[in-house]
PDB file of N, CA and C in Angstrom:
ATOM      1  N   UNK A   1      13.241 122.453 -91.100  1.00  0.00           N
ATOM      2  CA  UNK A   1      11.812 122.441 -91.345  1.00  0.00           C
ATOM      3  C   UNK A   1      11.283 121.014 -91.198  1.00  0.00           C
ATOM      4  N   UNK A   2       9.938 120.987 -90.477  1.00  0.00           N
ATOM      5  CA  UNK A   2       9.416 119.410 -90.147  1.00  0.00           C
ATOM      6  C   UNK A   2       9.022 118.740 -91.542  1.00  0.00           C
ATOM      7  N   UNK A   3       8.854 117.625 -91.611  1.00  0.00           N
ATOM      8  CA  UNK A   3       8.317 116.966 -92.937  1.00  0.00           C
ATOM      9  C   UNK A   3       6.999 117.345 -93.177  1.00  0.00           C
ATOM     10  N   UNK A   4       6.319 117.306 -94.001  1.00  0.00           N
ATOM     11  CA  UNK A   4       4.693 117.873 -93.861  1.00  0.00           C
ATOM     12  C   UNK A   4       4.469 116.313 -93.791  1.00  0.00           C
ATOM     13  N   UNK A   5       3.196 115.760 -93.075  1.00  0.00           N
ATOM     14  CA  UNK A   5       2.373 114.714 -93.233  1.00  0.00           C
ATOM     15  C   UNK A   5       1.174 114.622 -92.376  1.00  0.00           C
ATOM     16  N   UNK A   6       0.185 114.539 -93.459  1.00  0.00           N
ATOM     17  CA  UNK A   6      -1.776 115.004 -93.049  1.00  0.00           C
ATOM     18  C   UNK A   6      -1.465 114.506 -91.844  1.00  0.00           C
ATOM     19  N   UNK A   7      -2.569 114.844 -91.328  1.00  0.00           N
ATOM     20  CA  UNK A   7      -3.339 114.225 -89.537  1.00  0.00           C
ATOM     21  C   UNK A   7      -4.804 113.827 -89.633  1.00  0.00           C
ATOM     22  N   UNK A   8      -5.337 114.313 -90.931  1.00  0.00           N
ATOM     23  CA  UNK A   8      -6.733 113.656 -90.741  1.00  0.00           C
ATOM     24  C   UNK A   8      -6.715 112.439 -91.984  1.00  0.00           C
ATOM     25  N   UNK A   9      -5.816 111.253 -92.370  1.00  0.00           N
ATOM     26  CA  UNK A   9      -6.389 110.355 -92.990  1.00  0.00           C
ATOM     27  C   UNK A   9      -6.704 109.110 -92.831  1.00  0.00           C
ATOM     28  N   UNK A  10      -7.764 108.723 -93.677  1.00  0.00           N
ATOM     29  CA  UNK A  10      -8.358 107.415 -92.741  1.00  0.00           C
ATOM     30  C   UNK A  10      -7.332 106.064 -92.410  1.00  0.00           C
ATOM     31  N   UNK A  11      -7.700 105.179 -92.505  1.00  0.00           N
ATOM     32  CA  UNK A  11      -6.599 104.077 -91.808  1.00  0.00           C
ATOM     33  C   UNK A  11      -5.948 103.726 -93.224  1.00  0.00           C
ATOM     34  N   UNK A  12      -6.711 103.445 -94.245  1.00  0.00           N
ATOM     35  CA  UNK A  12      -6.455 102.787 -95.814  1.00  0.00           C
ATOM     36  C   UNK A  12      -5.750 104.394 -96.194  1.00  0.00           C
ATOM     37  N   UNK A  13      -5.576 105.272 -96.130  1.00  0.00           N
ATOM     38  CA  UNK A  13      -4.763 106.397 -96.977  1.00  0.00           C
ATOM     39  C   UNK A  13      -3.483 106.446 -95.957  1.00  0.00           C
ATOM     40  N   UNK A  14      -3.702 106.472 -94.357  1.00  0.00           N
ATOM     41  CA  UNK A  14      -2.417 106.255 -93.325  1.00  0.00           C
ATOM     42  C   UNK A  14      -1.580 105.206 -93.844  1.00  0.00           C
ATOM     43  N   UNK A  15      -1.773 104.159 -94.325  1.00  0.00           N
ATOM     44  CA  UNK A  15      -0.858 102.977 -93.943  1.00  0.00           C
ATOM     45  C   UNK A  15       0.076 102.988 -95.647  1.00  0.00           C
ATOM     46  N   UNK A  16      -1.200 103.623 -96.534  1.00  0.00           N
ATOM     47  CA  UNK A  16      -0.327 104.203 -97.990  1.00  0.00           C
ATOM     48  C   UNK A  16       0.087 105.438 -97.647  1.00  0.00           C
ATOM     49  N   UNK A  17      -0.202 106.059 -96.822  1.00  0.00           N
ATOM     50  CA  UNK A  17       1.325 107.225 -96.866  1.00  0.00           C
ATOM     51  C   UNK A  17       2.153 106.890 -95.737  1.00  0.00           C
ATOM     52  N   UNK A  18       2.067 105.757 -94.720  1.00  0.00           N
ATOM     53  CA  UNK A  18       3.458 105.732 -94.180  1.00  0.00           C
ATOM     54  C   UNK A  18       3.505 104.504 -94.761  1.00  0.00           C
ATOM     55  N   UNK A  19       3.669 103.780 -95.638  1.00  0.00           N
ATOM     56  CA  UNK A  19       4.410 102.971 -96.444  1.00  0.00           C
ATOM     57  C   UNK A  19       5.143 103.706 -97.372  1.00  0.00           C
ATOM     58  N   UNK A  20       4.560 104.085 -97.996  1.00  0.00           N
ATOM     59  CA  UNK A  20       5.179 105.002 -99.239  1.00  0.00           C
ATOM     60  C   UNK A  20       6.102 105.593 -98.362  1.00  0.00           C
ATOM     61  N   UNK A  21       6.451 106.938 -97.631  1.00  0.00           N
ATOM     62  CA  UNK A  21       6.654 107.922 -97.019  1.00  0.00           C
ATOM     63  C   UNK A  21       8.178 106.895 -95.843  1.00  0.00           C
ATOM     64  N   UNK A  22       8.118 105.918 -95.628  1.00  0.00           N
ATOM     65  CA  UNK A  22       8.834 104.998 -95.101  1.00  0.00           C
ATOM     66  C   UNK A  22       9.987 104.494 -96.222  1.00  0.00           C
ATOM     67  N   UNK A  23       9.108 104.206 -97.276  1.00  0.00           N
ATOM     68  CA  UNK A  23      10.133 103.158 -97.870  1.00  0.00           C
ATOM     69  C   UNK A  23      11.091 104.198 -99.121  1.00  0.00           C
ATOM     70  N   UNK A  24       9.954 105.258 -99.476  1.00  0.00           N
ATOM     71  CA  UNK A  24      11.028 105.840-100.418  1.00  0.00           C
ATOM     72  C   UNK A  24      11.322 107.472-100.054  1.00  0.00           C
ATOM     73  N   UNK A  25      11.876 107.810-100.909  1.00  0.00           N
ATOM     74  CA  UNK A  25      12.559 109.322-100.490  1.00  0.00           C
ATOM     75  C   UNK A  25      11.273 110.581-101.596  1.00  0.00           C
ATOM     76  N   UNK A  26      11.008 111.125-100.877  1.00  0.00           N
ATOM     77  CA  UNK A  26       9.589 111.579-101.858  1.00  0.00           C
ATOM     78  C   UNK A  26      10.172 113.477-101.816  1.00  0.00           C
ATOM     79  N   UNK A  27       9.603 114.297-102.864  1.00  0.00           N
ATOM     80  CA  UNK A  27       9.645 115.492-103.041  1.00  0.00           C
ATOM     81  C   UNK A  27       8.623 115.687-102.211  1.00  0.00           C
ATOM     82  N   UNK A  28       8.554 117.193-101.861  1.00  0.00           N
ATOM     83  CA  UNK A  28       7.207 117.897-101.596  1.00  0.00           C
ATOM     84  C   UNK A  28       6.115 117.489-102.238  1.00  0.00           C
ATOM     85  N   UNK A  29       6.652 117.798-104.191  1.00  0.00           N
ATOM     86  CA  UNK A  29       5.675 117.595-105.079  1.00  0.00           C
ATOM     87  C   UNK A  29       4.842 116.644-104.878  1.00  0.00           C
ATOM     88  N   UNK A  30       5.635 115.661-104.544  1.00  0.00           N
ATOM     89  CA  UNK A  30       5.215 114.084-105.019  1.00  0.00           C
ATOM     90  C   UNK A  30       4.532 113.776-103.668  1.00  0.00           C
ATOM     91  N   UNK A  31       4.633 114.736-102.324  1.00  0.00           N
ATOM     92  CA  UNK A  31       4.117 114.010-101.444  1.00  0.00           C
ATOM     93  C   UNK A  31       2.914 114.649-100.933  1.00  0.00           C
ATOM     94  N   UNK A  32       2.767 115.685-102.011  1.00  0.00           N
ATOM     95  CA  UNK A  32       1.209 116.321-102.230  1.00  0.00           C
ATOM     96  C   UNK A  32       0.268 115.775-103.034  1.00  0.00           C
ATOM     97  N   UNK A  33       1.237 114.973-104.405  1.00  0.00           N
ATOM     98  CA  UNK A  33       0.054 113.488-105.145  1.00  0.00           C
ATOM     99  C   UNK A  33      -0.108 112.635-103.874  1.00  0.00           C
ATOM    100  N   UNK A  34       1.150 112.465-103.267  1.00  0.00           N
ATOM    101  CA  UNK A  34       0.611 110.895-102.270  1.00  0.00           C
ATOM    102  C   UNK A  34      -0.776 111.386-101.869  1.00  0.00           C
ATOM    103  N   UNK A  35      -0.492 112.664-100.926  1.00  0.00           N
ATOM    104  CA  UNK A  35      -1.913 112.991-100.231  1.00  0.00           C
ATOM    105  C   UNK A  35      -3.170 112.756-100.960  1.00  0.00           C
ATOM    106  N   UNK A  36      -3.019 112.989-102.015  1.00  0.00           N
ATOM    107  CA  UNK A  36      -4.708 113.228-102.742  1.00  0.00           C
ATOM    108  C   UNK A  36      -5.046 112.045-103.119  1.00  0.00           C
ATOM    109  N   UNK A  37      -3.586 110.983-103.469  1.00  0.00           N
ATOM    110  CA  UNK A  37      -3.705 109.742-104.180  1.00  0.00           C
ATOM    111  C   UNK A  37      -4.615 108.507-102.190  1.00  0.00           C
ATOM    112  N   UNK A  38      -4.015 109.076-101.115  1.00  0.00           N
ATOM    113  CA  UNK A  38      -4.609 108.557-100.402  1.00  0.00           C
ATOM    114  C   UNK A  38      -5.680 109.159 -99.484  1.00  0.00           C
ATOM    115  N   UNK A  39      -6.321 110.153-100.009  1.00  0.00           N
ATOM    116  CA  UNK A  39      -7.711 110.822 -99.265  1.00  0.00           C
ATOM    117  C   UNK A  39      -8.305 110.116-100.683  1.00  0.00           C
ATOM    118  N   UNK A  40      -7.845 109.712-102.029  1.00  0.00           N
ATOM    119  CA  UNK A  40      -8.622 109.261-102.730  1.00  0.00           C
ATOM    120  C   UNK A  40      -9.542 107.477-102.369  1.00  0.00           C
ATOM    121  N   UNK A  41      -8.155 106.968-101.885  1.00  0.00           N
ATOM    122  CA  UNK A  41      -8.636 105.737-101.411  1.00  0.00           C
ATOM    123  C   UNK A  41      -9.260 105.636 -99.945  1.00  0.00           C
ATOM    124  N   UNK A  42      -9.519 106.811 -99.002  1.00  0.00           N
ATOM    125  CA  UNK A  42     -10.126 106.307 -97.947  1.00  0.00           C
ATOM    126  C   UNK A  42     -11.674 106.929 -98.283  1.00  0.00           C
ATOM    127  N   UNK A  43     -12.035 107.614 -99.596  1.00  0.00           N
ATOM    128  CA  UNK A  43     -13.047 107.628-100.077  1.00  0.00           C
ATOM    129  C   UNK A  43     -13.184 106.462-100.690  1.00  0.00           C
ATOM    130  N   UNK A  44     -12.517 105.854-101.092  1.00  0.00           N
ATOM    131  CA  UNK A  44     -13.087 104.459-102.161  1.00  0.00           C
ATOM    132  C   UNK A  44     -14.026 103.534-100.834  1.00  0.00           C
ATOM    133  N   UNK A  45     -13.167 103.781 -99.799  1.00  0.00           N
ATOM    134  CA  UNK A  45     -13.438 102.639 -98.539  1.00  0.00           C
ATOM    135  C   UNK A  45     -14.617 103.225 -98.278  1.00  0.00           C
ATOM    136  N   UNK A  46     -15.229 104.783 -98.073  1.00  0.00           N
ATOM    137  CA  UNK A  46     -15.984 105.189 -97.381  1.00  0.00           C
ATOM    138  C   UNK A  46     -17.298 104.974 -98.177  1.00  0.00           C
ATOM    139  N   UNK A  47     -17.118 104.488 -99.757  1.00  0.00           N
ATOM    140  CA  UNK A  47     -18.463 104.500-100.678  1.00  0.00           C
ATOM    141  C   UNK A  47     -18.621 103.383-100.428  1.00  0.00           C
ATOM    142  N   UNK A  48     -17.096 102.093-100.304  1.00  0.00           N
ATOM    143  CA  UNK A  48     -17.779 100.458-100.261  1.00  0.00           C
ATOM    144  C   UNK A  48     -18.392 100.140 -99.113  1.00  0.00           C
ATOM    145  N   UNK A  49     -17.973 101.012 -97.841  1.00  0.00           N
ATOM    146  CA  UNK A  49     -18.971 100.840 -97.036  1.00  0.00           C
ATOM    147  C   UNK A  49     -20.254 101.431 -96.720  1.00  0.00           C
ATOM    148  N   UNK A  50     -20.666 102.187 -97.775  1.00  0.00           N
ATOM    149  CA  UNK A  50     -22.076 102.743 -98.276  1.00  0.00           C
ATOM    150  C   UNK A  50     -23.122 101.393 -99.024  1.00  0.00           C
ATOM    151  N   UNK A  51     -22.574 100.953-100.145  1.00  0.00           N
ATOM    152  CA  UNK A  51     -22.377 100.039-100.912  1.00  0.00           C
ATOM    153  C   UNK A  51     -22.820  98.484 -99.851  1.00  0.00           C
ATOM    154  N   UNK A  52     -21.900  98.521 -98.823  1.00  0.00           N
ATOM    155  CA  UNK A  52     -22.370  97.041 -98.074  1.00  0.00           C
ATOM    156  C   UNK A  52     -23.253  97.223 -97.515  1.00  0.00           C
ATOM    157  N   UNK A  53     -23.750  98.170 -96.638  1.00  0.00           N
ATOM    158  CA  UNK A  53     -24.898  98.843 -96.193  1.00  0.00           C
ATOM    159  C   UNK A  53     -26.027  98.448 -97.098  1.00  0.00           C
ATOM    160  N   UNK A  54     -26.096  98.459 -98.483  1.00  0.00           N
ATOM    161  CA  UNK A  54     -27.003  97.979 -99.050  1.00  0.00           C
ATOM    162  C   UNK A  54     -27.524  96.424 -99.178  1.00  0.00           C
ATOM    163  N   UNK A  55     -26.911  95.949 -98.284  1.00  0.00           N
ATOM    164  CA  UNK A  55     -26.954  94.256 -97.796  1.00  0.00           C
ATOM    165  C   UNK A  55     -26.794  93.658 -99.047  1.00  0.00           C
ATOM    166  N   UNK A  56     -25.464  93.683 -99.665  1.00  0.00           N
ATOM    167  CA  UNK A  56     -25.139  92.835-100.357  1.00  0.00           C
ATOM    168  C   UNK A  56     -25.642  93.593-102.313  1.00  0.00           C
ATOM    169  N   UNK A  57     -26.678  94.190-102.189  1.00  0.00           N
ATOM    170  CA  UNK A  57     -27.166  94.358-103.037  1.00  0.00           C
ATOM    171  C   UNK A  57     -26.230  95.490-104.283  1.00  0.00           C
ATOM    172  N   UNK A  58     -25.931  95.258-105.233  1.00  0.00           N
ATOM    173  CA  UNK A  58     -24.930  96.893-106.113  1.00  0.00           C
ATOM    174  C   UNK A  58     -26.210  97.659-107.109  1.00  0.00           C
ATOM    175  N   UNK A  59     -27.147  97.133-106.720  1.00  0.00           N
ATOM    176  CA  UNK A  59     -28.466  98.032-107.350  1.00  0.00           C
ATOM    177  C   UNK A  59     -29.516  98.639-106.688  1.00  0.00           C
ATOM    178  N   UNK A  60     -30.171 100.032-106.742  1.00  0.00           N
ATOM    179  CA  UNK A  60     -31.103 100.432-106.524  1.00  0.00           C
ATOM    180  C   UNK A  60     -32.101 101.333-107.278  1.00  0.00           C
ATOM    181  N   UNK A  61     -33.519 101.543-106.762  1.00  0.00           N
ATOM    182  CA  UNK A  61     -34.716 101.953-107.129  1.00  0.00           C
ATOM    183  C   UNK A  61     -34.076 103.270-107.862  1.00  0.00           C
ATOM    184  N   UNK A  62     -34.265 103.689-109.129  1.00  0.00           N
ATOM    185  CA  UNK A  62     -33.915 105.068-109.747  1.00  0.00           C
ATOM    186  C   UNK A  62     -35.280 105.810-109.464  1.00  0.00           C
ATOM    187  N   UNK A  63     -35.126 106.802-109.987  1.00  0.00           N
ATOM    188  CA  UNK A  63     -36.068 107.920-110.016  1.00  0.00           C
ATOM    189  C   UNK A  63     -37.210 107.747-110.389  1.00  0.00           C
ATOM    190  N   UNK A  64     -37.411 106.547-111.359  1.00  0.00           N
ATOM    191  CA  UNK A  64     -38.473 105.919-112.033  1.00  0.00           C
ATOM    192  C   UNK A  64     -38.878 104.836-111.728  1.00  0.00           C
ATOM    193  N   UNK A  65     -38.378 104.430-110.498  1.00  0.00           N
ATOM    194  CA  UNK A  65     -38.619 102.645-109.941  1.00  0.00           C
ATOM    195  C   UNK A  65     -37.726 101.906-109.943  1.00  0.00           C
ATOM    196  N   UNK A  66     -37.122 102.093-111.604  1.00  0.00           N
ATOM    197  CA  UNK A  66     -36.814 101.275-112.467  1.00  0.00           C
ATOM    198  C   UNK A  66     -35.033 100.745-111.075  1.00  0.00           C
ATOM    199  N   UNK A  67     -34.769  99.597-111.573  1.00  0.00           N
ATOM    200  CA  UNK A  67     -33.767  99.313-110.897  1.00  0.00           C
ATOM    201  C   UNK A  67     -32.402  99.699-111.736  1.00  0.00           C
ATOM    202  N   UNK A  68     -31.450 100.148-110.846  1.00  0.00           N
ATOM    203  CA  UNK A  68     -30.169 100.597-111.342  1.00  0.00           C
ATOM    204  C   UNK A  68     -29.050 100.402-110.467  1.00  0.00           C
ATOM    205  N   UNK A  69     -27.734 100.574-111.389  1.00  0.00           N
ATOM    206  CA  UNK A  69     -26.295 100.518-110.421  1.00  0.00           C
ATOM    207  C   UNK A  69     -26.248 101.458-109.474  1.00  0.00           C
ATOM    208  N   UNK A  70     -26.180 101.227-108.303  1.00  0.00           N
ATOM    209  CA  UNK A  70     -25.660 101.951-106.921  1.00  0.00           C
ATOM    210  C   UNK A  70     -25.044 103.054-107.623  1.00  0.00           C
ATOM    211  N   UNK A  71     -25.048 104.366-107.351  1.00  0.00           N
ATOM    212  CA  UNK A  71     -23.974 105.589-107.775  1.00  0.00           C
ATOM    213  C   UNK A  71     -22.885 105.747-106.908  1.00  0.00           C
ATOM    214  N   UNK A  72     -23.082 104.747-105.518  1.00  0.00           N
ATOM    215  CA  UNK A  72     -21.719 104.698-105.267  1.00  0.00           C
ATOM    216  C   UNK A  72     -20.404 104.049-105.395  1.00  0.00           C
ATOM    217  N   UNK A  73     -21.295 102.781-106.527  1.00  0.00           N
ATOM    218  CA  UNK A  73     -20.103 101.792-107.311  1.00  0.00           C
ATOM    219  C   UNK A  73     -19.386 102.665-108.043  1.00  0.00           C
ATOM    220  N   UNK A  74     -20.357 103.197-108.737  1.00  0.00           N
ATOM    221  CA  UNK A  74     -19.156 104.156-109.588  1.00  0.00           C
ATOM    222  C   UNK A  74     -18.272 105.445-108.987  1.00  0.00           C
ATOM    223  N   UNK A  75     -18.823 105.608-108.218  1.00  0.00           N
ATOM    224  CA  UNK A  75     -18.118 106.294-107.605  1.00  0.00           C
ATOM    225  C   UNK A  75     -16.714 106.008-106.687  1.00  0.00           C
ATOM    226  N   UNK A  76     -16.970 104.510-106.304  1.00  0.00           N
ATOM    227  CA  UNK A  76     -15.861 104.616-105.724  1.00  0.00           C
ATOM    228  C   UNK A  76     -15.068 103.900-106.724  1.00  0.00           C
ATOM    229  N   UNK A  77     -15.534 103.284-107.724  1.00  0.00           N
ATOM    230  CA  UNK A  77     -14.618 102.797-109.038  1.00  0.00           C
ATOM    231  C   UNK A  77     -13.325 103.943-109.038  1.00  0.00           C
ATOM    232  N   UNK A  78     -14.109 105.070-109.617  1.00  0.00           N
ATOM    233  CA  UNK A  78     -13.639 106.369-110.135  1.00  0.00           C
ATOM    234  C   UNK A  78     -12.556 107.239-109.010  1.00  0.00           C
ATOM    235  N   UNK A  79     -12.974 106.504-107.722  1.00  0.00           N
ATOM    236  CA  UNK A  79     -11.833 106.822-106.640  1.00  0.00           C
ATOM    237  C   UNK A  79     -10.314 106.356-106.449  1.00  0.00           C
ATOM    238  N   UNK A  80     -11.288 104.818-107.334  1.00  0.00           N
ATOM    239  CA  UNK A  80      -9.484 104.028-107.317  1.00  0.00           C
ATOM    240  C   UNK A  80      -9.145 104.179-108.521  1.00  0.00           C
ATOM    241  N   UNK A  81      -9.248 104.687-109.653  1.00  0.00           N
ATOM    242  CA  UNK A  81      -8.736 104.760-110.864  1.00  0.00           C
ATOM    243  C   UNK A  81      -7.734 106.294-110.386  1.00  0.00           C
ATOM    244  N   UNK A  82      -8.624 107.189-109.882  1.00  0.00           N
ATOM    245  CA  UNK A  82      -7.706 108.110-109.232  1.00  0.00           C
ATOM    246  C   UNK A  82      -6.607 108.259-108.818  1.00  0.00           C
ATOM    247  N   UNK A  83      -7.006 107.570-107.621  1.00  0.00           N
ATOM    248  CA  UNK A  83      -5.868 106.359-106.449  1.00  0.00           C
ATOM    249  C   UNK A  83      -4.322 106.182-107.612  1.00  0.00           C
ATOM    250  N   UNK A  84      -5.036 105.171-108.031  1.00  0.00           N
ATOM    251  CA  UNK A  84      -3.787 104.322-109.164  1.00  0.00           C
ATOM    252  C   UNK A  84      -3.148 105.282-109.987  1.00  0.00           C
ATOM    253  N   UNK A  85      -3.683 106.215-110.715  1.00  0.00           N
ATOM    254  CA  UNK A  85      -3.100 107.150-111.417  1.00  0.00           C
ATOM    255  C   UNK A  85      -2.172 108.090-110.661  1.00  0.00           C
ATOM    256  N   UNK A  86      -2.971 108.647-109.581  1.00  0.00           N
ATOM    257  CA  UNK A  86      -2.052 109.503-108.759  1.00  0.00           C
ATOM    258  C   UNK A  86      -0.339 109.006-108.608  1.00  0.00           C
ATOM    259  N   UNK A  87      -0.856 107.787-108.261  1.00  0.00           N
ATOM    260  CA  UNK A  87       0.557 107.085-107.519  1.00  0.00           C
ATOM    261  C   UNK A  87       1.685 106.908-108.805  1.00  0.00           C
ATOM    262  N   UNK A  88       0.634 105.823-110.115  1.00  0.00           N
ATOM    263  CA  UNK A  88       1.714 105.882-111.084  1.00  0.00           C
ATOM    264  C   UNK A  88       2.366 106.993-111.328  1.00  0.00           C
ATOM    265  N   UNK A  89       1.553 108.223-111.716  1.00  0.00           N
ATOM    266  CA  UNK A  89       2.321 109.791-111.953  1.00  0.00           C
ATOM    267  C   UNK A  89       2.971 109.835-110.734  1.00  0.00           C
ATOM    268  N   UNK A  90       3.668 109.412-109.893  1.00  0.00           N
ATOM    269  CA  UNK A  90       5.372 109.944-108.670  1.00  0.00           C
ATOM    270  C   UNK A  90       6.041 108.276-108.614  1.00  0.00           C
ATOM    271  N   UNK A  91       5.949 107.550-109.577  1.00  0.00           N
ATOM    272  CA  UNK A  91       6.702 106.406-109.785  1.00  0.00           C
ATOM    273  C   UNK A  91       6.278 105.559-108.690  1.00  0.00           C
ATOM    274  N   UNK A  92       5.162 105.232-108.228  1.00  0.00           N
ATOM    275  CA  UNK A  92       4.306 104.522-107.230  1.00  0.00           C
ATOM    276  C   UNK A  92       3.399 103.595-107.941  1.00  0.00           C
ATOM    277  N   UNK A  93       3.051 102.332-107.391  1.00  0.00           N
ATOM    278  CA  UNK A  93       1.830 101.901-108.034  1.00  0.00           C
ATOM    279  C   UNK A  93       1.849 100.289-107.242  1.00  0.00           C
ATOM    280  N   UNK A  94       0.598 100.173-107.220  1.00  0.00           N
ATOM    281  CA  UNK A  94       0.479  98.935-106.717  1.00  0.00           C
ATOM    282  C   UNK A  94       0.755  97.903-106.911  1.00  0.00           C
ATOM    283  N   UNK A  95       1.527  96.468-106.760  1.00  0.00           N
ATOM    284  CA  UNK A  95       2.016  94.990-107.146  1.00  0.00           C
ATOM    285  C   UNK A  95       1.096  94.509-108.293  1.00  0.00           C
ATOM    286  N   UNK A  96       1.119  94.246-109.171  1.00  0.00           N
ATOM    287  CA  UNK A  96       0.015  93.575-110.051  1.00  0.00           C
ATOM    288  C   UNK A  96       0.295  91.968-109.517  1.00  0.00           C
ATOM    289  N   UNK A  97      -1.055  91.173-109.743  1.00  0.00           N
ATOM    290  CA  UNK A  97      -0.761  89.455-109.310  1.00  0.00           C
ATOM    291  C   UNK A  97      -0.183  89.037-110.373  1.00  0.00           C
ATOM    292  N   UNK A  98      -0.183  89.197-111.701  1.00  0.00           N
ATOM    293  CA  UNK A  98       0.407  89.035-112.522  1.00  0.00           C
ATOM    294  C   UNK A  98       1.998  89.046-112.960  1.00  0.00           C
ATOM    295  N   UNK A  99       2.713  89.990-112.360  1.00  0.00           N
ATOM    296  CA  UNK A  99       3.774  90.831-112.729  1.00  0.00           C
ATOM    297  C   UNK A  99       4.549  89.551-111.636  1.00  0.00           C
ATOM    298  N   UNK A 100       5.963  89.237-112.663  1.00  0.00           N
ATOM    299  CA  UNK A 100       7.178  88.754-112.509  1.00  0.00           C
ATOM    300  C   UNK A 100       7.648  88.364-110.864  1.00  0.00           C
ATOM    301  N   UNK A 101       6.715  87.403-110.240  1.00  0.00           N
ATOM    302  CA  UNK A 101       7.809  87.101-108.944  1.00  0.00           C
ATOM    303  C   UNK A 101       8.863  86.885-108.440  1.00  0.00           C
ATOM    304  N   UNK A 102       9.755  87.744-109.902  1.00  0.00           N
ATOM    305  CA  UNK A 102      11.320  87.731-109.302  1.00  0.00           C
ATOM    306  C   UNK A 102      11.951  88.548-108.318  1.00  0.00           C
ATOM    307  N   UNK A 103      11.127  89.636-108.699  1.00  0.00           N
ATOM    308  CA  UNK A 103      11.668  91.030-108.411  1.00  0.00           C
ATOM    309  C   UNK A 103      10.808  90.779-106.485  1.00  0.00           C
ATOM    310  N   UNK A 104      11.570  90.794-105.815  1.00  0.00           N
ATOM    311  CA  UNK A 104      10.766  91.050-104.158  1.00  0.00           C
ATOM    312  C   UNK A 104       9.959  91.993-104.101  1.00  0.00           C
ATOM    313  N   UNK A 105       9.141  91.915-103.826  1.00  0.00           N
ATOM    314  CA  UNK A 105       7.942  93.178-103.178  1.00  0.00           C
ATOM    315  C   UNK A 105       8.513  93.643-101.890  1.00  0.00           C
ATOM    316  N   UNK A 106       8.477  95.211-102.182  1.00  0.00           N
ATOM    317  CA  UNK A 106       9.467  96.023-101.032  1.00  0.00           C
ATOM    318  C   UNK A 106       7.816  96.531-100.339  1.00  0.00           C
ATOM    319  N   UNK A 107       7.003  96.101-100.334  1.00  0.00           N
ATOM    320  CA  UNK A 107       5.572  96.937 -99.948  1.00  0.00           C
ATOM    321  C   UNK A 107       4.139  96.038-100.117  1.00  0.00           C
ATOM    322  N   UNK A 108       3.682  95.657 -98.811  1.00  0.00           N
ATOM    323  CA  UNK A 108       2.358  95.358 -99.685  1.00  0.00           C
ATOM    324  C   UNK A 108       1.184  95.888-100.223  1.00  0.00           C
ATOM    325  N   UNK A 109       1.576  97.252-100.269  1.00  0.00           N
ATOM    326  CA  UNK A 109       0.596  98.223-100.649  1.00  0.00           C
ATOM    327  C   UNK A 109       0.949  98.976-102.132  1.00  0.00           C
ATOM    328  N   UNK A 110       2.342  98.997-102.235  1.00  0.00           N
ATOM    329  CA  UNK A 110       3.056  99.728-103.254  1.00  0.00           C
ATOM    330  C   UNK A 110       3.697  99.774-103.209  1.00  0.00           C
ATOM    331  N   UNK A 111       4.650  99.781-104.831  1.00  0.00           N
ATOM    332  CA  UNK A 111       6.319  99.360-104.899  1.00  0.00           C
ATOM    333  C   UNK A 111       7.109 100.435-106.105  1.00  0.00           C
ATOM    334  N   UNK A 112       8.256 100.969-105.668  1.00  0.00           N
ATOM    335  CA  UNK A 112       8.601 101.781-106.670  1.00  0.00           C
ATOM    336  C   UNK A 112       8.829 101.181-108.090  1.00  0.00           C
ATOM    337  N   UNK A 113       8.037 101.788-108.959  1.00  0.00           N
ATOM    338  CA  UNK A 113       8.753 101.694-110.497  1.00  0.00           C
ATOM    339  C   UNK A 113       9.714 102.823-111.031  1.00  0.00           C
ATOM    340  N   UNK A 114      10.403 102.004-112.322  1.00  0.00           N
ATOM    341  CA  UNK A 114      11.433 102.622-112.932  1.00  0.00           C
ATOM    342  C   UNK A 114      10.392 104.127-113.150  1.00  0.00           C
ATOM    343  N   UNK A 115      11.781 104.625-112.936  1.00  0.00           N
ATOM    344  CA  UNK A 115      11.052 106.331-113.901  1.00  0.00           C
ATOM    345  C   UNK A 115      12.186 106.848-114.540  1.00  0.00           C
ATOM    346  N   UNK A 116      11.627 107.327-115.948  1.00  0.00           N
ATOM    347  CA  UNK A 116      12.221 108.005-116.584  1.00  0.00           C
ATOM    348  C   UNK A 116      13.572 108.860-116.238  1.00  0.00           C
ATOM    349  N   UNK A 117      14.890 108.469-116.761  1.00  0.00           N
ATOM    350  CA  UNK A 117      16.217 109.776-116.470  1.00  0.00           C
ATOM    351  C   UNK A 117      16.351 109.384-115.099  1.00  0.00           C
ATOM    352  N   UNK A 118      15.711 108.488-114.380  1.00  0.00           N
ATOM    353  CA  UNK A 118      16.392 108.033-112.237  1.00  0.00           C
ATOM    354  C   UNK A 118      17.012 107.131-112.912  1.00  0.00           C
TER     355      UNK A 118
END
């Protein structure tokens, strides 16, 4: 049986599922989070470039004039919190700048963490 892997994702969800999908050994399960975890992030891309479109600006005219946050900041906030969660739940997650430069980065997109009983 062939491996399953989408055909329609954008360039930012392609390069996180053939990184991921390259570097580690994934279940079905886990490679049905990848999917959603990266149609989540080529929506994040598709709101920030809604977002720049607004020339720079992260506020607009509400219903009342009144000025307000873009609804697509939050929206694509809420894409990458997605994103990140998806991945942590199949032992995935992105490099923090913070985190220990001992350990080599096997990914510049995402690196396996410990999981539970592996």
């Amino acid at each position: 049986m062939a491996e399953y892997e989408p055909d329609d994702l954008g360039a930012t969800g392609q390069r996180i599922w053939d990184e991921a999908t390259d570097e580690f050994e994934l279940t079905e399960a886990q490679k049905v989070i990848l999917e959603g975890a990266c149609r989540q992030a080529d929506q994040a891309d598709i709101l920030y470039s809604k977002i720049a479109e607004l020339g720079g600006s992260y506020r607009v005219k509400g219903s009342m004039g009144q000025w307000v946050e873009a609804p697509e900041l939050k929206s694509a906030r809420s894409a990458q919190a997605e994103m990140r969660a998806a991945l942590a739940s199949i032992g995935l997650t992105k490099p923090d700048q913070d985190e220990d430069q001992s350990t080599p980065d096997r990914s510049g997109v995402i690196r396996q963490v410990q999981i539970r009983g592996t």
